[in-house]
N, C-alpha and C. Protein backbone atom coordinates (compact mmCIF):
# COMPACT_ATOMS: atom_id res chain seq x y z
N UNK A 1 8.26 213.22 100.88
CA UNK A 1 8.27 212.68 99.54
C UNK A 1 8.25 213.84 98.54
N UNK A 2 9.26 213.81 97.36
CA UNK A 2 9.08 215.05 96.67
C UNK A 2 8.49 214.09 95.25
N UNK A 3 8.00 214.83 94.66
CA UNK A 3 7.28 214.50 93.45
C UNK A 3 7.52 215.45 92.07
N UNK A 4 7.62 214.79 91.10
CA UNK A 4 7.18 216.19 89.81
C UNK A 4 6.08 215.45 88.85
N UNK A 5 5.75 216.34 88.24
CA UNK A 5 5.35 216.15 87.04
C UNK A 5 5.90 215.99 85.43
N UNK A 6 6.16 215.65 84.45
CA UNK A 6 6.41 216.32 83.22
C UNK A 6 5.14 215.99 82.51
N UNK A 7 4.55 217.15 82.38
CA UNK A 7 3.72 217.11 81.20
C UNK A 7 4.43 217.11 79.84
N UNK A 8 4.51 216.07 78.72
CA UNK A 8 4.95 215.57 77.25
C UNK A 8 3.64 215.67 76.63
N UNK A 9 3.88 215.56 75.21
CA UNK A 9 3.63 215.92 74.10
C UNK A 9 2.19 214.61 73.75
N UNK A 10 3.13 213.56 74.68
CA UNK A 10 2.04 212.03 74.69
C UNK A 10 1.44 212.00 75.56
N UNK A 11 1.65 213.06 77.12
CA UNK A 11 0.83 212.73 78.05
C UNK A 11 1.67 212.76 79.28
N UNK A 12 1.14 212.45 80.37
CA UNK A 12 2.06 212.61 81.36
C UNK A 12 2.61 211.57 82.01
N UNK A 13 4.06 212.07 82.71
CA UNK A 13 4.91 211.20 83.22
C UNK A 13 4.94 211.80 85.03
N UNK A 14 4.13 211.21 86.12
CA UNK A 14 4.65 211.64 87.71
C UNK A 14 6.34 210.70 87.50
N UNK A 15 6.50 211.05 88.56
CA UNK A 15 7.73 210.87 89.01
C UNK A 15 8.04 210.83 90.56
N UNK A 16 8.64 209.95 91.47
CA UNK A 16 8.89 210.02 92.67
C UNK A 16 10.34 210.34 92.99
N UNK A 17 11.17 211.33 93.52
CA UNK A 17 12.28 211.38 93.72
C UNK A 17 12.85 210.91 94.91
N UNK A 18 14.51 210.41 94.87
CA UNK A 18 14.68 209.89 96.62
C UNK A 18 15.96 211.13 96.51
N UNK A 19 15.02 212.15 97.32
CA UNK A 19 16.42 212.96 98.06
C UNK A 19 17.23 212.56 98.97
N UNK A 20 16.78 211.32 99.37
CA UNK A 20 17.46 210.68 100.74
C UNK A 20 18.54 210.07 99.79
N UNK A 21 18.99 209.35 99.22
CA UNK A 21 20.13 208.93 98.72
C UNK A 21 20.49 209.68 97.57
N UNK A 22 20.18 210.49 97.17
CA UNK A 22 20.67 211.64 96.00
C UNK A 22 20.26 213.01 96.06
N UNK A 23 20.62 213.54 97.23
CA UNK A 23 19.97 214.84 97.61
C UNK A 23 20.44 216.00 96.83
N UNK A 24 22.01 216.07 95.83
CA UNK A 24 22.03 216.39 95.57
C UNK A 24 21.82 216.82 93.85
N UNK A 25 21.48 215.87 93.50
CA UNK A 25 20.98 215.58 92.14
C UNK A 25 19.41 216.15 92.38
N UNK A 26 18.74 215.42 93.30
CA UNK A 26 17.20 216.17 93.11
C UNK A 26 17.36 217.37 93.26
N UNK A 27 17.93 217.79 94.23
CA UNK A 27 17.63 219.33 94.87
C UNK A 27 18.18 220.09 92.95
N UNK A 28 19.44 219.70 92.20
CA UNK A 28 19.57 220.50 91.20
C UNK A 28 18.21 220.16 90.28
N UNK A 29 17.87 219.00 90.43
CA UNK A 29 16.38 218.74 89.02
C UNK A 29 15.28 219.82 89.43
N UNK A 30 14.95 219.65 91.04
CA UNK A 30 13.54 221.04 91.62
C UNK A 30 14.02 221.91 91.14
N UNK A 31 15.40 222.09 91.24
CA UNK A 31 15.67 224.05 91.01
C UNK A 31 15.70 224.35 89.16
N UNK A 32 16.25 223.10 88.54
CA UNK A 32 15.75 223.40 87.16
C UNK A 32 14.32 223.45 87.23
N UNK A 33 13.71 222.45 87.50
CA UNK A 33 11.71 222.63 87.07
C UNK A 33 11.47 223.97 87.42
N UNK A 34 11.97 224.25 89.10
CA UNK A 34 11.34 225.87 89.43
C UNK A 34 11.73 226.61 89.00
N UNK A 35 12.44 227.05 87.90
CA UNK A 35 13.68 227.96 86.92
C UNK A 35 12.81 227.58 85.23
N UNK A 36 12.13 226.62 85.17
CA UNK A 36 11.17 226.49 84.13
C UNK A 36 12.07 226.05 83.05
N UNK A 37 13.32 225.25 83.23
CA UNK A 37 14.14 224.84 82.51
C UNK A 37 13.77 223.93 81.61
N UNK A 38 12.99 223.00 81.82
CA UNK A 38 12.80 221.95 81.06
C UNK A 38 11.65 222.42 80.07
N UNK A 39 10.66 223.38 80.78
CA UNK A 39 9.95 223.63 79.29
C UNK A 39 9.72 223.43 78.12
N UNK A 40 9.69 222.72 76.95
CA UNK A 40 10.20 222.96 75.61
C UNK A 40 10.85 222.50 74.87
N UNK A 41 11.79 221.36 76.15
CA UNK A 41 12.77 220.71 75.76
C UNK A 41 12.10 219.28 75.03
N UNK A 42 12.82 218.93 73.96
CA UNK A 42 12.76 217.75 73.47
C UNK A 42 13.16 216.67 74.20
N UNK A 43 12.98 215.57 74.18
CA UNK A 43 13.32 213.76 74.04
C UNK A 43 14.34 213.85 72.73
N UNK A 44 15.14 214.46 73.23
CA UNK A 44 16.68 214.37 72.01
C UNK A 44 17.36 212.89 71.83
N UNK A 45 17.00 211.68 72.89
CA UNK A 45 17.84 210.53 72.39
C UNK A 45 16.85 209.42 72.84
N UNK A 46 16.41 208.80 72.45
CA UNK A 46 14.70 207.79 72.36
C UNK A 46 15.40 206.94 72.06
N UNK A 47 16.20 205.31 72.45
CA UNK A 47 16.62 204.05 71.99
C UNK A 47 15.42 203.35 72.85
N UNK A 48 14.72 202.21 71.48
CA UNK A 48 13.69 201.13 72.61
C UNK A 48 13.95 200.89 73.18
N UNK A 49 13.57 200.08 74.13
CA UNK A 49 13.65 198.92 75.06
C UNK A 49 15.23 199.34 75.95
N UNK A 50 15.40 200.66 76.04
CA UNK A 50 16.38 201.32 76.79
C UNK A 50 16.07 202.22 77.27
N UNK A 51 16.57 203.30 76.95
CA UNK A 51 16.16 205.10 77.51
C UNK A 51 15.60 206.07 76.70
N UNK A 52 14.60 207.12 77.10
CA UNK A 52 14.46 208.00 76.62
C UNK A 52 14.93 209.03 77.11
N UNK A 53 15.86 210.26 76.76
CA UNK A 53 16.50 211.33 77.26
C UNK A 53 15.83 212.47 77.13
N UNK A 54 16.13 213.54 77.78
CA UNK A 54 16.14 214.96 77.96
C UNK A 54 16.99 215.59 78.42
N UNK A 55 16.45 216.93 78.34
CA UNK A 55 16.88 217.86 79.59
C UNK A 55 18.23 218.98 78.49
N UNK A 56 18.39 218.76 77.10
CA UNK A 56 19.82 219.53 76.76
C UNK A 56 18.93 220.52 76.17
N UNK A 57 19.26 221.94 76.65
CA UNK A 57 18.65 223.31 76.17
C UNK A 57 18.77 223.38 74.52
N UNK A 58 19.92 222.38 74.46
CA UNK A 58 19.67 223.12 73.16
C UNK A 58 18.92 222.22 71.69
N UNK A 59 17.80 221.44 72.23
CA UNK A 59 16.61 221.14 71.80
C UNK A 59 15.20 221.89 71.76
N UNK A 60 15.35 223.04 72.37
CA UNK A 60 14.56 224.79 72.65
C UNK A 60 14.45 224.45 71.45
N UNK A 61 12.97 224.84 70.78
CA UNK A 61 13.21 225.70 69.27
C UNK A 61 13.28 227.00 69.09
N UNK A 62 14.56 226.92 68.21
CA UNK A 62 15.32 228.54 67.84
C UNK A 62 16.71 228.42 68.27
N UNK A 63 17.13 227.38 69.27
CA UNK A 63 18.36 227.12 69.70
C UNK A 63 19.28 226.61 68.79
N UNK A 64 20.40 227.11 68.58
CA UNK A 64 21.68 226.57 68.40
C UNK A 64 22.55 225.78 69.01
N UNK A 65 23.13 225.06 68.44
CA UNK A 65 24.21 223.95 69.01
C UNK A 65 23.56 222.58 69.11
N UNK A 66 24.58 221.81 69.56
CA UNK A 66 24.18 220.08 68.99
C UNK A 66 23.37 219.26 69.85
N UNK A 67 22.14 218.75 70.04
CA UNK A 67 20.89 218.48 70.79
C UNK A 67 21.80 217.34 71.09
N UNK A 68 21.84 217.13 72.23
CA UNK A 68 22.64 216.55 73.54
C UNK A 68 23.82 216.62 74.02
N UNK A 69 24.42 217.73 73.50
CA UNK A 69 25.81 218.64 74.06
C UNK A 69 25.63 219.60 75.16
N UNK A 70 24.39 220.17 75.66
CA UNK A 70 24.26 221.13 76.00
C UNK A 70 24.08 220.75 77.66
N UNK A 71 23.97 222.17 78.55
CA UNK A 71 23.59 221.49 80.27
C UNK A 71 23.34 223.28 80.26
N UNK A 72 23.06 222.88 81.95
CA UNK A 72 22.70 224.03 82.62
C UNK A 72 23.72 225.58 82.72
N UNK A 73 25.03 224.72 82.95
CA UNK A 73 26.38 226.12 82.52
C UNK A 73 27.50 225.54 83.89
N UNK A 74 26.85 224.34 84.61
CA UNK A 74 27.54 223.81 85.47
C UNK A 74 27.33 222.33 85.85
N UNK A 75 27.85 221.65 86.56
CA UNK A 75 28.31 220.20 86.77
C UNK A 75 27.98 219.87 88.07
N UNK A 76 27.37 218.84 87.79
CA UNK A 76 27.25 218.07 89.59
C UNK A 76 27.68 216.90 89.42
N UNK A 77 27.95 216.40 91.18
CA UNK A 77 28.73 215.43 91.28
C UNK A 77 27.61 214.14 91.32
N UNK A 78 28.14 212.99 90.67
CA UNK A 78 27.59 211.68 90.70
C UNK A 78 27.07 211.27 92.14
N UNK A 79 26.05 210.63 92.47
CA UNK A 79 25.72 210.32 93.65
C UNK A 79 25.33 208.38 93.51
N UNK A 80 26.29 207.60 93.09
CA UNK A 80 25.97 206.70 92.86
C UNK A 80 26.18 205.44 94.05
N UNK A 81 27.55 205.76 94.79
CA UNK A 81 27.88 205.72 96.17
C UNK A 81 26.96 205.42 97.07
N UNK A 82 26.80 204.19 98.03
CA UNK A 82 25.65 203.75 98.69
C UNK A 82 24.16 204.62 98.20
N UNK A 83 24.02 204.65 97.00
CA UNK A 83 22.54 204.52 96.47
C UNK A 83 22.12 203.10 96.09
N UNK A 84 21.11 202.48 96.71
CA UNK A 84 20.61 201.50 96.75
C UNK A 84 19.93 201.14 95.17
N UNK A 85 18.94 201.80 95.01
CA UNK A 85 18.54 202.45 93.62
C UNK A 85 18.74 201.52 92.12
N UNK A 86 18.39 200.77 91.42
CA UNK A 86 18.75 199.94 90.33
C UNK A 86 18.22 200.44 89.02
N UNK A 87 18.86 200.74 88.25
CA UNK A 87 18.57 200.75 87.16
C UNK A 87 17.55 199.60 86.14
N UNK A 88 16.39 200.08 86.03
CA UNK A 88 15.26 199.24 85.60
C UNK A 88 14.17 200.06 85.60
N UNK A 89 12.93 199.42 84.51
CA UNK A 89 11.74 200.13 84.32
C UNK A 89 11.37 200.96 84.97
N UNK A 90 11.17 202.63 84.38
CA UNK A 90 10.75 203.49 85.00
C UNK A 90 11.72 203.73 85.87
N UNK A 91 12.90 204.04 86.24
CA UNK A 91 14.08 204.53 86.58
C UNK A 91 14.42 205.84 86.05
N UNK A 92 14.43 206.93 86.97
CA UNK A 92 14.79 208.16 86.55
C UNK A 92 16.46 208.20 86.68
N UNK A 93 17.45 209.04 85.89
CA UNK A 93 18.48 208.79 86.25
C UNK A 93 19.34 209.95 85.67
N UNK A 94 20.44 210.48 86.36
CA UNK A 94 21.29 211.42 85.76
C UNK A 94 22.07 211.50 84.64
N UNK A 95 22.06 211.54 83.24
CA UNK A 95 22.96 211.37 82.05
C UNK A 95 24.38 212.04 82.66
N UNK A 96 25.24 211.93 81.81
CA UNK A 96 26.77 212.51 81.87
C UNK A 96 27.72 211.92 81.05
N UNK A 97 28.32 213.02 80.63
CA UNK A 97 29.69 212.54 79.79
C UNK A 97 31.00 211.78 80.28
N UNK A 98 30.57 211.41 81.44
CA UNK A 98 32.05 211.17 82.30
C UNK A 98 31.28 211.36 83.71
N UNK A 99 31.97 210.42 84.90
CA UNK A 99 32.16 211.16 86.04
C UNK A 99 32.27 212.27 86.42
N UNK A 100 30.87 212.84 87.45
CA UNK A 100 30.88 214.12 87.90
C UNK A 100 30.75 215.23 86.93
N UNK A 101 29.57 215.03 85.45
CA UNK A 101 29.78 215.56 84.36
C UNK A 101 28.32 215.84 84.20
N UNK A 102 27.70 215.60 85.12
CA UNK A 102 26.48 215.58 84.64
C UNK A 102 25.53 217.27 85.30
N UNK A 103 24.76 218.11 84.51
CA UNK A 103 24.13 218.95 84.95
C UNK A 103 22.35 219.10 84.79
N UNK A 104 21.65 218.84 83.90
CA UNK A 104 20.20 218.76 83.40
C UNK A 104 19.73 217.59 82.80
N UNK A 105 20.37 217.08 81.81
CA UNK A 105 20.04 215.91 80.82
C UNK A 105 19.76 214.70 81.75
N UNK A 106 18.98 213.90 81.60
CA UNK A 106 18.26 213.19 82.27
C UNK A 106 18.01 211.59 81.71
N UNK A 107 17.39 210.32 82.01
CA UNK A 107 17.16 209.41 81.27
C UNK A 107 16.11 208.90 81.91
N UNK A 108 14.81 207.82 81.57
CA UNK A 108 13.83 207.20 81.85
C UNK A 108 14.52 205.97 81.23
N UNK A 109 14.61 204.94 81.92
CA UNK A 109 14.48 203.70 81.58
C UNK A 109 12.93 203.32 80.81
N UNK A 110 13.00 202.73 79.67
CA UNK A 110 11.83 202.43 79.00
C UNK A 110 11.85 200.86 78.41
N UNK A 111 13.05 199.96 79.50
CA UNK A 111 12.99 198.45 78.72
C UNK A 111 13.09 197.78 79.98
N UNK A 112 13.71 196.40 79.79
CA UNK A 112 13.62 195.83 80.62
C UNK A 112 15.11 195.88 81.02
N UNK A 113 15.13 195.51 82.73
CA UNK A 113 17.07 195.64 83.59
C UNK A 113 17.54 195.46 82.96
N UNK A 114 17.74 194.49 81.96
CA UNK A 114 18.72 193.54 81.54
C UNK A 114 19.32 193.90 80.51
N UNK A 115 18.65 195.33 80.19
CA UNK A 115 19.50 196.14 78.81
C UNK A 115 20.11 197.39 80.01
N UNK A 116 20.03 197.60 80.93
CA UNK A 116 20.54 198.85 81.72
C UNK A 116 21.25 198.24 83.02
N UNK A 117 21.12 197.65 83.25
CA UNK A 117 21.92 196.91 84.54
C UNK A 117 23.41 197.50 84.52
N UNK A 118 24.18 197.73 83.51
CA UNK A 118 25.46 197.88 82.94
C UNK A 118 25.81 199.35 84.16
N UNK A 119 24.43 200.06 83.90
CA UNK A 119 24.40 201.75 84.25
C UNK A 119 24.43 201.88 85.58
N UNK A 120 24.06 200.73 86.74
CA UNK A 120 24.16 200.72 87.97
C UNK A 120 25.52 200.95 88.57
N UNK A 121 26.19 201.92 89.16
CA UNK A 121 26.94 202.43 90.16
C UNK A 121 27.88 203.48 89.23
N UNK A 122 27.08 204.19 87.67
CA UNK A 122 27.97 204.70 86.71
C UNK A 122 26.90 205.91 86.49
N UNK A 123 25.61 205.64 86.48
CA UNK A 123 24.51 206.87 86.66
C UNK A 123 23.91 207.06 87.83
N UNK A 124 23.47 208.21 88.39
CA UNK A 124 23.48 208.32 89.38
C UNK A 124 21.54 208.00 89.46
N UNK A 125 20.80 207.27 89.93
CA UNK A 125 19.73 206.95 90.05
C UNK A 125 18.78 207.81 91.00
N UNK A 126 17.44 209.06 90.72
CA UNK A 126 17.39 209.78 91.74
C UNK A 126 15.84 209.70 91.60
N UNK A 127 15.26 208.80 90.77
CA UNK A 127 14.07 208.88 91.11
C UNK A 127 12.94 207.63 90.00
N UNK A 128 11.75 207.29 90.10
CA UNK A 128 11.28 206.56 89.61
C UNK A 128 9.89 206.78 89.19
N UNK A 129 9.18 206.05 88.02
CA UNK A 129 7.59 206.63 87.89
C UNK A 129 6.74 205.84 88.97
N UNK A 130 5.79 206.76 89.27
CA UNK A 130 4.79 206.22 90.14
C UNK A 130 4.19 205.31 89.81
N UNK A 131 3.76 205.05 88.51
CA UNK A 131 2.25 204.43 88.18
C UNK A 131 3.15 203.45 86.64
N UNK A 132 1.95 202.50 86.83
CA UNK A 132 2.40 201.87 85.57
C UNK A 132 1.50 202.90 84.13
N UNK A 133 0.91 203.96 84.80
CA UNK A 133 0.52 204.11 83.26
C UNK A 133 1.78 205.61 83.23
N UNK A 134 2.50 205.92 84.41
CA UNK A 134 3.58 206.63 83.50
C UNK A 134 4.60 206.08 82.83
N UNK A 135 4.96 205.14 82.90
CA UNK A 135 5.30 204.27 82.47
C UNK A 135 5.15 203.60 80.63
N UNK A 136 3.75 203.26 80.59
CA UNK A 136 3.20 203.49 79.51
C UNK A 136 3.22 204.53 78.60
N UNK A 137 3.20 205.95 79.42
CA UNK A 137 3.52 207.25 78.95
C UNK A 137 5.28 207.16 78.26
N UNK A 138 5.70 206.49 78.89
CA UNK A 138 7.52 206.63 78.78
C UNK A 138 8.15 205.78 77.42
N UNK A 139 6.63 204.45 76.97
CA UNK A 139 7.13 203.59 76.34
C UNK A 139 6.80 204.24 75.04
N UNK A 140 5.69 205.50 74.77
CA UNK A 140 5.05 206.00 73.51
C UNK A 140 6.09 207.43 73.00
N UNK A 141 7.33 208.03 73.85
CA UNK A 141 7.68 208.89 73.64
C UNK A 141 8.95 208.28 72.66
N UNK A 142 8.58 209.14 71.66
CA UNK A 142 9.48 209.26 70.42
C UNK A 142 10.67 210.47 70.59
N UNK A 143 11.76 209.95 69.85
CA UNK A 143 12.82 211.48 69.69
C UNK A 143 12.08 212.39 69.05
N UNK A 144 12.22 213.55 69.26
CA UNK A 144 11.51 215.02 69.41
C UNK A 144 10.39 215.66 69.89
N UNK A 145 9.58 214.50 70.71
CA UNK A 145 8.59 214.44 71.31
C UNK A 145 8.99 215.69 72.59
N UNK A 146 7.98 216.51 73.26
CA UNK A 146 8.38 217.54 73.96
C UNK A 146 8.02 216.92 75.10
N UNK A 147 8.59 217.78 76.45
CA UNK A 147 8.15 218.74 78.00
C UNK A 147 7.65 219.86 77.34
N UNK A 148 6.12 219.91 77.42
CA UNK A 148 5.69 220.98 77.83
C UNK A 148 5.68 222.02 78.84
N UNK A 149 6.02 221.11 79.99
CA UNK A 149 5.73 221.94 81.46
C UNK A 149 5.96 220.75 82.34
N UNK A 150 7.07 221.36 83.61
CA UNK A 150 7.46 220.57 84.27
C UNK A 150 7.05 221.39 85.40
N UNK A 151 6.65 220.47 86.42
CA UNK A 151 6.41 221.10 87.78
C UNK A 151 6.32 220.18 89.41
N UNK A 152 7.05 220.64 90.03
CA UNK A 152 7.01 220.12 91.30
C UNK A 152 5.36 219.61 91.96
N UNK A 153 5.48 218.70 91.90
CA UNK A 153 3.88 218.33 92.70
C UNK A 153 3.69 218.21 94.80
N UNK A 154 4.41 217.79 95.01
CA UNK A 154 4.61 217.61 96.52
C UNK A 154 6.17 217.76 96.18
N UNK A 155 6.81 218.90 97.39
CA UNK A 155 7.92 218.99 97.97
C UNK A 155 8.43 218.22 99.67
């Protein structure tokens, strides 16, 4: 079972990842946390009763360029393909501009299926919150709200 943390600005969010049906999406999220990527980063796109986003560098303060344009400097492929995985509360999930577009930016489901259902077999689904109070944590985060510190808990 791999696990992370994000420590935010409201508190914390665990997280459970399934490397078994998206091995390659987690394995790139550990190597951002262990690369200290997410650090700092803002909640650049917060819609209710939908998603809250992360993960675009260039929500850093001091950074330049347009807060949710940005990625790691490379692209991974969608893993949506026999992932069982549904889009719904507390759903971790890969953002992207397109198929096979996606590198850091990230989404939390924060509503109910029936506004994200649409996103099933189009985002790639790689992980979920443990607890209903991360969860709770997910429903209080506002746009510009931070990651303080992200870190692998069990690998």
């Amino acid at each position: 079972m791999t696990r992370v943390l994000l420590q935010t600005s409201k508190g914390d969010i665990n997280l459970e990842l399934f490397p078994k049906e998206a091995p390659g999406t987690v394995a790139n999220f550990v190597k951002l946390i262990e690369d200290g990527f997410y650090d700092g980063l803002a909640f650049h796109r917060v819609i209710p009763d939908f998603v809250i986003q992360g993960g675009c560098p260039n929500t850093r303060e001091g950074a330049k360029g347009v807060p949710g344009t940005g990625g790691p400097g490379w692209r991974i492929k969608c893993e949506t393909s026999g992932n069982p995985h549904q889009h719904k509360l507390g759903a971790l999930s890969m953002a992207h501009a397109g198929k096979d577009t996606g590198g850091s930016q990230f989404f939390i489901v924060n509503g109910d299926r029936r506004n994200v259902q649409h996103l099933d077999n189009v985002h790639t689904v790689f992980g979920q919150c443990v607890a209903e109070a991360d969860i709770a944590v997910v429903q209080t985060i506002k746009g510009g709200d931070r990651i303080e510190k992200a870190t692998v808990t069990e690998a």
